[in-house]
C-alpha atoms as a PDB file:
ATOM      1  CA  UNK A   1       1.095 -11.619  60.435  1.00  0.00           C
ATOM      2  CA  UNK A   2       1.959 -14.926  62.737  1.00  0.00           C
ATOM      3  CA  UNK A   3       0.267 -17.186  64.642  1.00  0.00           C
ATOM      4  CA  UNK A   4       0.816 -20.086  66.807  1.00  0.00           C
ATOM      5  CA  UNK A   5       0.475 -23.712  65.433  1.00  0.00           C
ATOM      6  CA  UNK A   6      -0.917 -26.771  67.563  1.00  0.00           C
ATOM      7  CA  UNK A   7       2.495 -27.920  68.743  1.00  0.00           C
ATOM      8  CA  UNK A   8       3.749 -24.327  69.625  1.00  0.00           C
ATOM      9  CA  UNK A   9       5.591 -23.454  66.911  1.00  0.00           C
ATOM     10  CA  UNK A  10       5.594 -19.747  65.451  1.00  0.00           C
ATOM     11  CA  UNK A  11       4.032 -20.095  61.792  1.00  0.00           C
ATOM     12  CA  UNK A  12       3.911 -17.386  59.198  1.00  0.00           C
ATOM     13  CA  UNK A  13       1.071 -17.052  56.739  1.00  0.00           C
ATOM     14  CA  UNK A  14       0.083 -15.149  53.542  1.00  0.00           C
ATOM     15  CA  UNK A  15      -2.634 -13.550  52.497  1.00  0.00           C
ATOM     16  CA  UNK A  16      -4.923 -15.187  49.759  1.00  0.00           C
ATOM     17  CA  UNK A  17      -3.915 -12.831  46.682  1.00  0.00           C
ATOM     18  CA  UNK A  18      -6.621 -11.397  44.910  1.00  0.00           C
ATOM     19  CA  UNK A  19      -5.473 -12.644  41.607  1.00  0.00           C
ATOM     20  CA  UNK A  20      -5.323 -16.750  43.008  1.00  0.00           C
ATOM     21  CA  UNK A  21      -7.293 -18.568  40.808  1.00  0.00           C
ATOM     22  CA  UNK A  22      -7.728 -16.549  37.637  1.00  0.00           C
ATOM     23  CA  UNK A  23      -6.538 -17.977  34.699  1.00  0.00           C
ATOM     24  CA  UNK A  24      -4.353 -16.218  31.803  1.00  0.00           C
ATOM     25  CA  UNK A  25      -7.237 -14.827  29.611  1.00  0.00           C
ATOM     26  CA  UNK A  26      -8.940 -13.722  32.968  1.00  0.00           C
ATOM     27  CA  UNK A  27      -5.866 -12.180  33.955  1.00  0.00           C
ATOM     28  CA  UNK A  28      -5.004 -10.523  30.860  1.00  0.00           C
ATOM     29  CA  UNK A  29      -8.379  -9.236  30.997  1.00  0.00           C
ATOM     30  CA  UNK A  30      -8.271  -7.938  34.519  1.00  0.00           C
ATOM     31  CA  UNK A  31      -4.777  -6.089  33.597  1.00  0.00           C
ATOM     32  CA  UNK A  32      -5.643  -4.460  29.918  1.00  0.00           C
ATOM     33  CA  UNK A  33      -3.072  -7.093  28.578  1.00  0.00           C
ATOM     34  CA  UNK A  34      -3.001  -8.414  25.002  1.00  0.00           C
ATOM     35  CA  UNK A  35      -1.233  -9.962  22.623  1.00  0.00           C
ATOM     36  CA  UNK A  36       1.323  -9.045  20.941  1.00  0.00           C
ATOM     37  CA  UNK A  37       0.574  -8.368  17.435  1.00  0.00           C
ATOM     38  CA  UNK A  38      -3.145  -9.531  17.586  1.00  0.00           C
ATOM     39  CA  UNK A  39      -5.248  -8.508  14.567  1.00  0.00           C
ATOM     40  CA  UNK A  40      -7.787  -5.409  15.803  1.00  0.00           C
ATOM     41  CA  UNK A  41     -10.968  -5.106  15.188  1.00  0.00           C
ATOM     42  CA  UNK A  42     -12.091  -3.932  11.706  1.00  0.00           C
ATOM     43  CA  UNK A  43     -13.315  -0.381  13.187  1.00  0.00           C
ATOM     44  CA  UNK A  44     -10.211   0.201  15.440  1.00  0.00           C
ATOM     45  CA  UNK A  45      -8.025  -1.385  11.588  1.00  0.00           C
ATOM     46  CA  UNK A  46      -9.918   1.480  10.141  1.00  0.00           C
ATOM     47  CA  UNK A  47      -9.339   3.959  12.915  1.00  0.00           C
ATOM     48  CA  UNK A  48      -5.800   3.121  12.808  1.00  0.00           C
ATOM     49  CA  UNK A  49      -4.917   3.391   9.021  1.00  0.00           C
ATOM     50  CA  UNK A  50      -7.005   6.679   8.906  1.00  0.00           C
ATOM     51  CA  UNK A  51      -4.291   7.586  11.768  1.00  0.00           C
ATOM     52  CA  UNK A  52      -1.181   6.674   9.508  1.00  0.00           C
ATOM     53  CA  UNK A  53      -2.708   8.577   6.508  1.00  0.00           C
ATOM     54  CA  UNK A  54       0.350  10.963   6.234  1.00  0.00           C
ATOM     55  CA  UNK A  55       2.480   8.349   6.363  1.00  0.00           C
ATOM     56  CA  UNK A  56       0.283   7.172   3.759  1.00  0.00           C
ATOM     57  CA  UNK A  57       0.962   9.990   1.435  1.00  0.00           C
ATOM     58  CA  UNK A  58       4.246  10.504   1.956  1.00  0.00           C
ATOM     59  CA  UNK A  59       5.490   7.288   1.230  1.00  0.00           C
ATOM     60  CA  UNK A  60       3.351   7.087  -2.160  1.00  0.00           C
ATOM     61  CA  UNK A  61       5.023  10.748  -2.775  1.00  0.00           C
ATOM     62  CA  UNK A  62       8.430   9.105  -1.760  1.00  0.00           C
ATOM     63  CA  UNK A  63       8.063   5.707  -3.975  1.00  0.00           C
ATOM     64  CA  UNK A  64       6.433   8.361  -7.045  1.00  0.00           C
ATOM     65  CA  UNK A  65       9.978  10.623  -6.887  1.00  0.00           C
ATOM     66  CA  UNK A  66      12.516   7.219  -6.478  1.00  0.00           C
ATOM     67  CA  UNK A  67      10.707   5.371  -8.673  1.00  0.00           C
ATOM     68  CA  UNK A  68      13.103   6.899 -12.061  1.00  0.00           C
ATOM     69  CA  UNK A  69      15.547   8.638  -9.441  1.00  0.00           C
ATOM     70  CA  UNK A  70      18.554   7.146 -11.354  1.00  0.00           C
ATOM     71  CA  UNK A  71      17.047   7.886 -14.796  1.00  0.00           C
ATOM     72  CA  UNK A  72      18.292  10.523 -16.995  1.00  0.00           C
ATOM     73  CA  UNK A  73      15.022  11.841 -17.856  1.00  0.00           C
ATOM     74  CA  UNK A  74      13.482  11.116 -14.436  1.00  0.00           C
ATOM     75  CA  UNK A  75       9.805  11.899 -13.629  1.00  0.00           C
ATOM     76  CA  UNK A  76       9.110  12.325 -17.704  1.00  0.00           C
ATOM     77  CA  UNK A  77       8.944   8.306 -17.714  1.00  0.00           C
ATOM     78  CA  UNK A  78       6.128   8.283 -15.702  1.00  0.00           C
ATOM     79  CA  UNK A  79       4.330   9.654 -18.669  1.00  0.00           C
ATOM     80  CA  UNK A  80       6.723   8.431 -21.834  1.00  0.00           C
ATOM     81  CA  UNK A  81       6.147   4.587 -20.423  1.00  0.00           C
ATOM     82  CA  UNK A  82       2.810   4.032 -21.379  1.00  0.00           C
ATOM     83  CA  UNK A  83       2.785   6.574 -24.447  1.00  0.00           C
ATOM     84  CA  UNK A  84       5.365   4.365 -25.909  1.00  0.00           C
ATOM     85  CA  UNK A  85       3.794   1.402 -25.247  1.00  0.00           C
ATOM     86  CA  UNK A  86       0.317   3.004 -27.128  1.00  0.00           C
ATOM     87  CA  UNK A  87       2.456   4.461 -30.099  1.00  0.00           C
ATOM     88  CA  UNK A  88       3.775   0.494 -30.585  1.00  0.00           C
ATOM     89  CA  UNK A  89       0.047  -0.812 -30.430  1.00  0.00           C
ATOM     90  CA  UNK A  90      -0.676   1.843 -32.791  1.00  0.00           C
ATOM     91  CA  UNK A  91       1.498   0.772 -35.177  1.00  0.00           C
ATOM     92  CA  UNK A  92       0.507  -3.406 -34.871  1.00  0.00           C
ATOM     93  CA  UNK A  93      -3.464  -2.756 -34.232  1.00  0.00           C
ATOM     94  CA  UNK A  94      -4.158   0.250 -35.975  1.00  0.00           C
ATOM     95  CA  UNK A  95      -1.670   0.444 -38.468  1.00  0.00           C
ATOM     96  CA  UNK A  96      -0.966  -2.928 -39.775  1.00  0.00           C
ATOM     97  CA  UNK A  97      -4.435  -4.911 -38.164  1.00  0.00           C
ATOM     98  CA  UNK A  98      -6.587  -1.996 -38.703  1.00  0.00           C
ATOM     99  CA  UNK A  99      -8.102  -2.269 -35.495  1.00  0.00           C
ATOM    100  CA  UNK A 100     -10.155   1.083 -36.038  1.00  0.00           C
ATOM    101  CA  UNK A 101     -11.237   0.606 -39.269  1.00  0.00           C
ATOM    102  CA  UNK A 102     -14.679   0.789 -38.281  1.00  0.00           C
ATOM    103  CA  UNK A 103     -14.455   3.794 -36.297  1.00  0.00           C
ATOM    104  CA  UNK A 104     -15.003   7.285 -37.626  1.00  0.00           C
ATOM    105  CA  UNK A 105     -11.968   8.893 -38.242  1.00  0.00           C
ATOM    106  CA  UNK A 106      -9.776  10.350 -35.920  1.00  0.00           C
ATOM    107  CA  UNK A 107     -11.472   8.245 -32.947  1.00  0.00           C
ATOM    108  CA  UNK A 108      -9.036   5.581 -33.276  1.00  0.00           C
ATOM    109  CA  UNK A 109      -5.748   7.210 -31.622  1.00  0.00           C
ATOM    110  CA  UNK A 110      -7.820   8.262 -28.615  1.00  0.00           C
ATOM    111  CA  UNK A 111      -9.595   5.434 -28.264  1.00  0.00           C
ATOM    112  CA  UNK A 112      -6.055   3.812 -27.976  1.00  0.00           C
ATOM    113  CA  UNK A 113      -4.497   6.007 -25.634  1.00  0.00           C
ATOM    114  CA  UNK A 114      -7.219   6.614 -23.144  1.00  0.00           C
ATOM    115  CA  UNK A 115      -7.254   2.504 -23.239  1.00  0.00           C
ATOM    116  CA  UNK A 116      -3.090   2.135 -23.049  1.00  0.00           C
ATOM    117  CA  UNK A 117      -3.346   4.805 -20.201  1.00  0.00           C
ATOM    118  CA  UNK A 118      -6.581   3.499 -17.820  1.00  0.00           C
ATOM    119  CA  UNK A 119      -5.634  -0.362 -18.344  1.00  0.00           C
ATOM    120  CA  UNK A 120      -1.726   0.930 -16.649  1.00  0.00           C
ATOM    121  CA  UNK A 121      -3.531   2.374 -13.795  1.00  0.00           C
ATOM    122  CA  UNK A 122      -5.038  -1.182 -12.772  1.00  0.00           C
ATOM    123  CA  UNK A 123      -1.795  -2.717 -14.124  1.00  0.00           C
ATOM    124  CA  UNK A 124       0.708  -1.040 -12.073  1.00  0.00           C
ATOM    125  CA  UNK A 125      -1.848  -1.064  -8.682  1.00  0.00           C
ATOM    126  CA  UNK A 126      -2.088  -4.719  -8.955  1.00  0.00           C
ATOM    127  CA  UNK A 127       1.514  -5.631  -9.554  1.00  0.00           C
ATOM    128  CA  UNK A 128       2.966  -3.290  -6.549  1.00  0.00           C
ATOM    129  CA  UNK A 129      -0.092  -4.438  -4.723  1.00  0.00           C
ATOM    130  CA  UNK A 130       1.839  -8.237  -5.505  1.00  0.00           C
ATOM    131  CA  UNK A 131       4.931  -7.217  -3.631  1.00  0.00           C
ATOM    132  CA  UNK A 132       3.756  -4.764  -1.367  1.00  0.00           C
ATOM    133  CA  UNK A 133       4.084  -6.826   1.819  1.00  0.00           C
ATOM    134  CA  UNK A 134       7.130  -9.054   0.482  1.00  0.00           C
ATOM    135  CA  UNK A 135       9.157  -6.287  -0.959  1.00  0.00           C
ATOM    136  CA  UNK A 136       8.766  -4.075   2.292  1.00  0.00           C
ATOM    137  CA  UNK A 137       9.677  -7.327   4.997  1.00  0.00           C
ATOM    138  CA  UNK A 138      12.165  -5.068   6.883  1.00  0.00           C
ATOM    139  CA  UNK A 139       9.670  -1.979   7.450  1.00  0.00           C
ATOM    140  CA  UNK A 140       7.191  -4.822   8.454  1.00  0.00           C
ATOM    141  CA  UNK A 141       8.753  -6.401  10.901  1.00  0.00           C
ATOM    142  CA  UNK A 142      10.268  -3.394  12.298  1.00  0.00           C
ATOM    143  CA  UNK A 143       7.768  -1.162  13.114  1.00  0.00           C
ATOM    144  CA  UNK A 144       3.733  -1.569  13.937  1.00  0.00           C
ATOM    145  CA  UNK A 145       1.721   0.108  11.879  1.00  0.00           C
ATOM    146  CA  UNK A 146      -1.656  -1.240   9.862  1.00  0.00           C
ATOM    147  CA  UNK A 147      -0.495  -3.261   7.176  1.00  0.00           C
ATOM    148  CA  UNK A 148      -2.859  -2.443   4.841  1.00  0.00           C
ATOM    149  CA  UNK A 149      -0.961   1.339   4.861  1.00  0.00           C
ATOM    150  CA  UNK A 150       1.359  -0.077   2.075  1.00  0.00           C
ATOM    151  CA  UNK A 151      -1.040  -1.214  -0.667  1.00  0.00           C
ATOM    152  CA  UNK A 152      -2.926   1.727  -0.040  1.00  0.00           C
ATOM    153  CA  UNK A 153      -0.055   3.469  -0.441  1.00  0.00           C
ATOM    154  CA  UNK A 154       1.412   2.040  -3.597  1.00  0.00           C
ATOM    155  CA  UNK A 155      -1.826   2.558  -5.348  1.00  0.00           C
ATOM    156  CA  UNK A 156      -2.113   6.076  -4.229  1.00  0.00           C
ATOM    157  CA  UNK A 157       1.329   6.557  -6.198  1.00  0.00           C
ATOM    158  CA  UNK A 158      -0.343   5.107  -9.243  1.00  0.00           C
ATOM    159  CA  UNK A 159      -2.874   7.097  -8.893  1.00  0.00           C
ATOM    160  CA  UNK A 160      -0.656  10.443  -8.577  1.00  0.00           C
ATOM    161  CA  UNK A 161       1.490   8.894 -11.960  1.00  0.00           C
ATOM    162  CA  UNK A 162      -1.976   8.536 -13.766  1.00  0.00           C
ATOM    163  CA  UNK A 163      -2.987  11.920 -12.800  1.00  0.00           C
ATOM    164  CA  UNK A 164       0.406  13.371 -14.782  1.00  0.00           C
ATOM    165  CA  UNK A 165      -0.524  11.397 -17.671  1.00  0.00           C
ATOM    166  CA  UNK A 166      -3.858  12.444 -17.761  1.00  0.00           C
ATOM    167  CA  UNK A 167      -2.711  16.110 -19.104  1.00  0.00           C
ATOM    168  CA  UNK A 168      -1.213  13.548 -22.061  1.00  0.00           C
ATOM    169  CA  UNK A 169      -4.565  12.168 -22.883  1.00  0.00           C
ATOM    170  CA  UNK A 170      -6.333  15.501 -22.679  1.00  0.00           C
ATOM    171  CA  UNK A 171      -3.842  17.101 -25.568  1.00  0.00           C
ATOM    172  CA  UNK A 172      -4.644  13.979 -27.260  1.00  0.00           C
ATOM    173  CA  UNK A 173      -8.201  14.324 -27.411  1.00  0.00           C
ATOM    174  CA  UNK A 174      -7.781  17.712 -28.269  1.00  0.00           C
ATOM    175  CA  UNK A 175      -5.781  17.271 -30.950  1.00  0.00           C
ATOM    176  CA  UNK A 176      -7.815  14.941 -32.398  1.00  0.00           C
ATOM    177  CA  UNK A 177     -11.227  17.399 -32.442  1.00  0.00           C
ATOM    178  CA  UNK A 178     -12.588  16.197 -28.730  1.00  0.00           C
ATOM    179  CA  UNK A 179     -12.874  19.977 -27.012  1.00  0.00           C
ATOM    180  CA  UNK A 180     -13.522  20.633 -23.087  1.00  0.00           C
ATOM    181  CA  UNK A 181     -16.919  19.993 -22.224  1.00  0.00           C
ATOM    182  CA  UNK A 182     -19.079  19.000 -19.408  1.00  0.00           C
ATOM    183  CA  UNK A 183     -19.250  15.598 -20.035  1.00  0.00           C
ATOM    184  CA  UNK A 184     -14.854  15.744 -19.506  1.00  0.00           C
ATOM    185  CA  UNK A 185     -15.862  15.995 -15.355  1.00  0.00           C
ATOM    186  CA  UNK A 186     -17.622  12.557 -15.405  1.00  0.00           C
ATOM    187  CA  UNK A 187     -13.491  11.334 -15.863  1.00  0.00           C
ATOM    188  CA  UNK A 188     -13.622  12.321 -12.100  1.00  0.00           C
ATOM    189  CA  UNK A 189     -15.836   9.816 -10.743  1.00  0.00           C
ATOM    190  CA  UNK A 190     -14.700   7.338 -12.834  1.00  0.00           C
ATOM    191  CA  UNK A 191     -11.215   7.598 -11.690  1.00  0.00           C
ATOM    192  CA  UNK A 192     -12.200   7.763  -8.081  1.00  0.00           C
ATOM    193  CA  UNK A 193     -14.288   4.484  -8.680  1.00  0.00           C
ATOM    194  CA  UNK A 194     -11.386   3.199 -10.418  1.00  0.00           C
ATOM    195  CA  UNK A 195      -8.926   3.656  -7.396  1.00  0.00           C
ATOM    196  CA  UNK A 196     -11.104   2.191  -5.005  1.00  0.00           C
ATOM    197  CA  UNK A 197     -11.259  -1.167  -7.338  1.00  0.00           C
ATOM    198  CA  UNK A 198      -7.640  -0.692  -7.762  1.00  0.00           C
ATOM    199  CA  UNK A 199      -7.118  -0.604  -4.375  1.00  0.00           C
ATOM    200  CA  UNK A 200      -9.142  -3.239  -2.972  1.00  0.00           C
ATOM    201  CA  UNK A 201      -7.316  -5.263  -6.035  1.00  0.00           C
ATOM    202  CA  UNK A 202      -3.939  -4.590  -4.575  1.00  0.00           C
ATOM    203  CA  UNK A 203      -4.909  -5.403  -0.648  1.00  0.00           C
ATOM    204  CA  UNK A 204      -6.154  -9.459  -2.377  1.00  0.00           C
ATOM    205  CA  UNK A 205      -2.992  -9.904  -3.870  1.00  0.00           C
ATOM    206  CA  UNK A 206      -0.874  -8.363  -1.668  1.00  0.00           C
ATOM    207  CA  UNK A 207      -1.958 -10.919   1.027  1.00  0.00           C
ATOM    208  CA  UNK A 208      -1.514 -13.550  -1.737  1.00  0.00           C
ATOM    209  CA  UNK A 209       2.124 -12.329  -2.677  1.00  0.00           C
ATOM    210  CA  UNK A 210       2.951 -12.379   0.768  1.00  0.00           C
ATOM    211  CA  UNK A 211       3.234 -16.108   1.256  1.00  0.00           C
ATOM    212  CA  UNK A 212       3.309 -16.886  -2.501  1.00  0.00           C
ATOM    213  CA  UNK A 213       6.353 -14.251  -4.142  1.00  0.00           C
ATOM    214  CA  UNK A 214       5.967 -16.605  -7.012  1.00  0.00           C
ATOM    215  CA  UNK A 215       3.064 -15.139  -7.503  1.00  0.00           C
ATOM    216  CA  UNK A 216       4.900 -11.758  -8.993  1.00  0.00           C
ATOM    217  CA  UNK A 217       6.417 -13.997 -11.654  1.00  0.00           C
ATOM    218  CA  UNK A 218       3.068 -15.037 -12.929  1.00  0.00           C
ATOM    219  CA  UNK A 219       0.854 -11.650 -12.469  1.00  0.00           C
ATOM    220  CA  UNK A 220       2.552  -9.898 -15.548  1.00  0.00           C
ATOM    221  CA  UNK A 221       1.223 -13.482 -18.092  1.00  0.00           C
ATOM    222  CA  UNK A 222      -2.331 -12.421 -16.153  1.00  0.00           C
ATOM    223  CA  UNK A 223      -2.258  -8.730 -16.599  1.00  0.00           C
ATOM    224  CA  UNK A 224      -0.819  -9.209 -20.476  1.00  0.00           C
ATOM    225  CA  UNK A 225      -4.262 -12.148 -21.038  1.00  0.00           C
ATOM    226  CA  UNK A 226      -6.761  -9.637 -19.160  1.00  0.00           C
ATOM    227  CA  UNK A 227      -5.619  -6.039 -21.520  1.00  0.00           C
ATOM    228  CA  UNK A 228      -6.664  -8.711 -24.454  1.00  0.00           C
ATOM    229  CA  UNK A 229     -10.065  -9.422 -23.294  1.00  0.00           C
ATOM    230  CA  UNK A 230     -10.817  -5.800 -22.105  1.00  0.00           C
ATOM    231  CA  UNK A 231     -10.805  -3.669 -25.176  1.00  0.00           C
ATOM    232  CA  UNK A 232      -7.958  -1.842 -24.984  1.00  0.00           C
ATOM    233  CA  UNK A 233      -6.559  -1.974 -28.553  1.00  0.00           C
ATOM    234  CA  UNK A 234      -9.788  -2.824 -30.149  1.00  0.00           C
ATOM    235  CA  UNK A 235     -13.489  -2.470 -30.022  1.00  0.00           C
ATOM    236  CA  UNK A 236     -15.035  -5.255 -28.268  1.00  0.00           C
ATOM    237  CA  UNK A 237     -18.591  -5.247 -29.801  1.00  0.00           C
ATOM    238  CA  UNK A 238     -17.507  -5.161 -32.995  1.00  0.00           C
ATOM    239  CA  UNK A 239     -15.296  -7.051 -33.121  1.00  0.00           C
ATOM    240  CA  UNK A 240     -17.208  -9.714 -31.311  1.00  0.00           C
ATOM    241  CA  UNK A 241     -20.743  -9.008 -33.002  1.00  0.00           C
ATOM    242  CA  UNK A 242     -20.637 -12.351 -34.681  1.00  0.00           C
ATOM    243  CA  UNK A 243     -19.792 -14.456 -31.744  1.00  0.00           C
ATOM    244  CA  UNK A 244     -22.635 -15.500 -28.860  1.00  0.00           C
ATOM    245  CA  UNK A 245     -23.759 -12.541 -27.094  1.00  0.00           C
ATOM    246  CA  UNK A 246     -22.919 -13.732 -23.842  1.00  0.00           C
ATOM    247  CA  UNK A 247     -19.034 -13.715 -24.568  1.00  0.00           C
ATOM    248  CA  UNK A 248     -19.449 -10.008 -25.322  1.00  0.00           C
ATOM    249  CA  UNK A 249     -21.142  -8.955 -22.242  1.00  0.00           C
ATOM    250  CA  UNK A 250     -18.671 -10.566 -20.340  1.00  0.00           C
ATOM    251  CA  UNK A 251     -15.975  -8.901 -21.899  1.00  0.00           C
ATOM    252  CA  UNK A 252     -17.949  -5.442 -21.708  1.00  0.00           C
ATOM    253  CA  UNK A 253     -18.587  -5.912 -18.012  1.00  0.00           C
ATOM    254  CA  UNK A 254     -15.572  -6.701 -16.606  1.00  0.00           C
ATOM    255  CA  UNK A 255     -14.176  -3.517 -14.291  1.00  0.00           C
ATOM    256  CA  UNK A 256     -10.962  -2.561 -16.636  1.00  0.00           C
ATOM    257  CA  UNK A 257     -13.714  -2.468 -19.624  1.00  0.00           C
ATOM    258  CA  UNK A 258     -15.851  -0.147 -17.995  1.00  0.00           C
ATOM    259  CA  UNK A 259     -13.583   2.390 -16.511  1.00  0.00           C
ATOM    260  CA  UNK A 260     -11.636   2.732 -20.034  1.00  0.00           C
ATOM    261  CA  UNK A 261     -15.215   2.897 -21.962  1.00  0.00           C
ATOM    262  CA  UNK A 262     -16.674   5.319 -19.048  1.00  0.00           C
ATOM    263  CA  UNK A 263     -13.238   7.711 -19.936  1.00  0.00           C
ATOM    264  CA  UNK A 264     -13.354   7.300 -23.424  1.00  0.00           C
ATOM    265  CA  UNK A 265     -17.117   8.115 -23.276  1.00  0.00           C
ATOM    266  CA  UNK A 266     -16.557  11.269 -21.607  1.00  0.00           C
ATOM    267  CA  UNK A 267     -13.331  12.610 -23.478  1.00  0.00           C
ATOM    268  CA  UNK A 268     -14.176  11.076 -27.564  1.00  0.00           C
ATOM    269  CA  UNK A 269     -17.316  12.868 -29.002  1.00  0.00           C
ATOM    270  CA  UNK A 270     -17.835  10.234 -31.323  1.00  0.00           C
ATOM    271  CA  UNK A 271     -17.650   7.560 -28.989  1.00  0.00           C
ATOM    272  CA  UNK A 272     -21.246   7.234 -28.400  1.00  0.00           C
ATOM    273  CA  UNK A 273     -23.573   6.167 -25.075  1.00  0.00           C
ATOM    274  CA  UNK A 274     -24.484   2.805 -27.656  1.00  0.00           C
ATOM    275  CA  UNK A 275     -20.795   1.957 -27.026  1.00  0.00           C
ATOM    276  CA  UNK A 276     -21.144   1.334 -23.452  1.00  0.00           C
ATOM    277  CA  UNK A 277     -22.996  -2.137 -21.748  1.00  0.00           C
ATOM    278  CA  UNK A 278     -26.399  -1.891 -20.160  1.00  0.00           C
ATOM    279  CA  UNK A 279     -26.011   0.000 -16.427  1.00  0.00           C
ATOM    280  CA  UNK A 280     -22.754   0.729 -16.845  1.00  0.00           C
ATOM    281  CA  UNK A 281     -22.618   3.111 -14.276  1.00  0.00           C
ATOM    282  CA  UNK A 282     -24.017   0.545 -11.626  1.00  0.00           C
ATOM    283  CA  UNK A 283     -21.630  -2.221 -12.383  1.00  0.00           C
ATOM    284  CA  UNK A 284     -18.564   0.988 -12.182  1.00  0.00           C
ATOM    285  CA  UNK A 285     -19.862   1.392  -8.317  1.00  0.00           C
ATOM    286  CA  UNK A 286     -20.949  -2.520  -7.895  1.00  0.00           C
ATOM    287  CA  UNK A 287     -17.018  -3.173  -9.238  1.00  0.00           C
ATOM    288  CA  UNK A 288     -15.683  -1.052  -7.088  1.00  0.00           C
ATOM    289  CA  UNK A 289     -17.545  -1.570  -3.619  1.00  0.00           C
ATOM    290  CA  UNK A 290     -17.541  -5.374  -4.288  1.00  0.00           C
ATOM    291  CA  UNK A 291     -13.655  -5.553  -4.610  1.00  0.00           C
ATOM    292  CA  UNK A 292     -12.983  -2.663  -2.380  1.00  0.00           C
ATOM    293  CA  UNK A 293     -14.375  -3.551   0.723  1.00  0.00           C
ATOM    294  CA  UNK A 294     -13.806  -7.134   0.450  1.00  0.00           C
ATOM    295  CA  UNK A 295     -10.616  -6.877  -0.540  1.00  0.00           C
ATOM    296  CA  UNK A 296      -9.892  -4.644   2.556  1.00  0.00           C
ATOM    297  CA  UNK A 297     -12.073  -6.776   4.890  1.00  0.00           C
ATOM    298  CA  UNK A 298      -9.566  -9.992   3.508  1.00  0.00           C
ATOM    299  CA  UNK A 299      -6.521  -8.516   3.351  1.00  0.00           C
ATOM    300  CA  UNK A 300      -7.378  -7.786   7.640  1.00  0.00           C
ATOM    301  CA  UNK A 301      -7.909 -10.861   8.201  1.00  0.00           C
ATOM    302  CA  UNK A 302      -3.904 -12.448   7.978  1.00  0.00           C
ATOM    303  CA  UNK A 303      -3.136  -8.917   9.527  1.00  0.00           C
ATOM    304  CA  UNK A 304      -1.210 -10.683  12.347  1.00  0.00           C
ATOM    305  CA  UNK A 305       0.757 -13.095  10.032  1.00  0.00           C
ATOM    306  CA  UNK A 306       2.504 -10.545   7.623  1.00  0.00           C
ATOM    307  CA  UNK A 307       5.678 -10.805   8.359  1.00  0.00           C
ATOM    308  CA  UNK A 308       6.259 -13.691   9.818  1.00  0.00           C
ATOM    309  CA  UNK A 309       7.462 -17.292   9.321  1.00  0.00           C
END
C-alpha cells in the first residue's frame, strides 16, 4: 500500500505486525516455544519416565548380562560375590568372634547370609546410583530422555541380581531346618519396600555424584561404616543390651536393619517377632516413602543441569 506525503513524494508503509510489542516470554508463549532443556513439571517428569519404561528395562537387562561379560564364569558371580563375601564373615564373626553364640543353633549361618545378601542389595543400588549420571555423560548429553531413567534403571538391575541370589538364600534356610511356609511371602513386600528405598537412595546420590565424582571414592568407607551399625554379622540387641537403649533403637531402626530383620523374620523359624523393633512394619513403608519420593522429587529438581558444565 502507498500514499502520498505532504511534499508529494510517493511513501511506502507497513502494516503494524501483530507481534510489535510483545516481549520474548510473551512471544514464546504466543508460539508454544520453550526452552531448550527446561526441567518439566513433576507430573509430565512422571509421565515421561513411565514413557521410557522399556528403555528402562532393557538397559537394567543390558548392564545385568555385561556386567561379568568378560568373566569366565559369567552370570554365576552375580550370586558367588556376595556368598563369598558371607562364607569370609563366617569364618571372622562366627567362627573365630562367635558372633552367634547366643543364637540357637543352626540360626547363625542364615542369619548371616540373608544379612550378607539384603545389605548388597542397598550396597550395590547406592554405589551405581553414585555414578549413574557421571559414568553415562555421553548417553546424557546425546539424547533427551528423563534423567532419572538411569538410576531407576541401575537399581532395577540390582534388583534382578538379588532376585538370582534369592534361590541361594532359600537352599540355605532350608538346609538349615527353615521349610516353605506362609510367612516366606512376607519376603515379597519387603523386597518391594526395599527397592523403592533403594531407589529413591540412588536418585540423592546420583545428583550428588554428578557434580561431586569424588564422591564414588568415599561411598564404599560409608557403605563398609553403615553394614557395621546395621546388624549384618551380628545381633544388634544383644549385643548392645548393656549399652543406653537409645543407641540400640537407632541401630534397629535404620532402613538396612529392618529390611534384613523383616527377611530373616520371615525365612529363620527361630528368629522370633521379639527380634524385631517396635512398628517395624511402619518404619519399612515410612523408610521407603520418605526416601523414595523425596529422593525422586530432588533428584528433578537439577534435571536441566545433568550434563552440563
Amino acid at each position: 500500500m502507498s500514499d502520498t506525503t505532504h511534499d508529494g513524494a510517493l511513501a511506502t508503509s507497513t502494516p503494524p505486525s501483530a507481534d510489535e510489542g510483545l516481549s520474548p516470554a510473551e512471544l514464546a508463549k504466543k508460539y508454544g516455544l520453550s526452552v531448550s532443556g527446561a526441567r518439566p513439571s513433576l507430573p509430565e517428569y512422571v509421565r515421561q519416565l513411565w514413557g521410557r519404561r522399556h528403555f528402562i528395562l532393557a538397559f537394567s537387562r543390558a548392564k545385568l548380562v555385561a556386567q561379568y561379560s568378560e568373566a569366565k564364569l559369567g552370570q554365576i558371580w552375580q550370586v558367588a560375590t556376595p556368598l563369598l563375601n558371607a562364607v569370609v564373615y563366617w569364618l571372622i564373626f562366627g567362627l573365630i568372634l562367635g558372633a552367634g553364640r547366643e543364637m540357637p543353633k543352626g540360626v547363625y549361618v542364615p542369619f548371616l547370609m540373608m544379612g550378607i545378601f539384603v545389605f548388597t542389595f542397598t550396597q550395590s543400588s547406592l554405589m551405581a546410583g553414585v555414578r549413574a549420571i557421571s559414568s553415562n555423560l555421553g548417553l546424557v548429553r546425546a539424547l533427551h530422555f528423563p534423567r532419572a531413567s538411569l538410576p531407576v534403571s541401575f537399581s532395577l538391575q540390582q534388583l534382578q541380581q538379588l532376585l538370582y541370589s534369592m534361590v541361594v538364600v532359600f537352599v540355605i534356610a532350608i538346609a538349615f531346618g527353615n521349610y516353605p511356609q506362609l510367612s516366606w511371602l512376607l519376603v515379597i513386600p519387603t523386597l518391594a519396600l526395599q527397592f523403592v528405598f533403594n531407589t529413591g537412595l540412588a536418585m540423592i546420590f546420583a545428583r550428588l555424584g554428578s557434580k561431586t565424582p569424588d564422591l564414588a571414592q568415599l561411598m564404599p568407607f560409608v557403605m563398609r561404616t553403615w553394614m557395621y551399625a546395621s546388624g549384618v554379622m551380628f545381633p544388634i540387641a544383644a549385643y548392645l543390651k548393656d549399652q543406653p537403649a537409645w543407641i540400640s533403637d537407632v541401630l534397629l531402626w535404620n532402613p538396612i536393619a529392618i529390611y534384613m530383620d523383616l527377611v530373616r523374620f520371615a525365612l529363620i523359624d527361630d528368629y522370633a517377632a521379639s527380634n524385631l523393633p517396635p512398628h517395624v512394619w511402619a518404619f519399612a513403608v515410612g523408610w521407603a516413602v520418605l526416601t523414595g519420593l523425596g529422593g525422586f522429587v530432588y533428584f528433578w529438581k537439577a534435571e536441566e543441569r545433568y550434563g552440563r558444565g
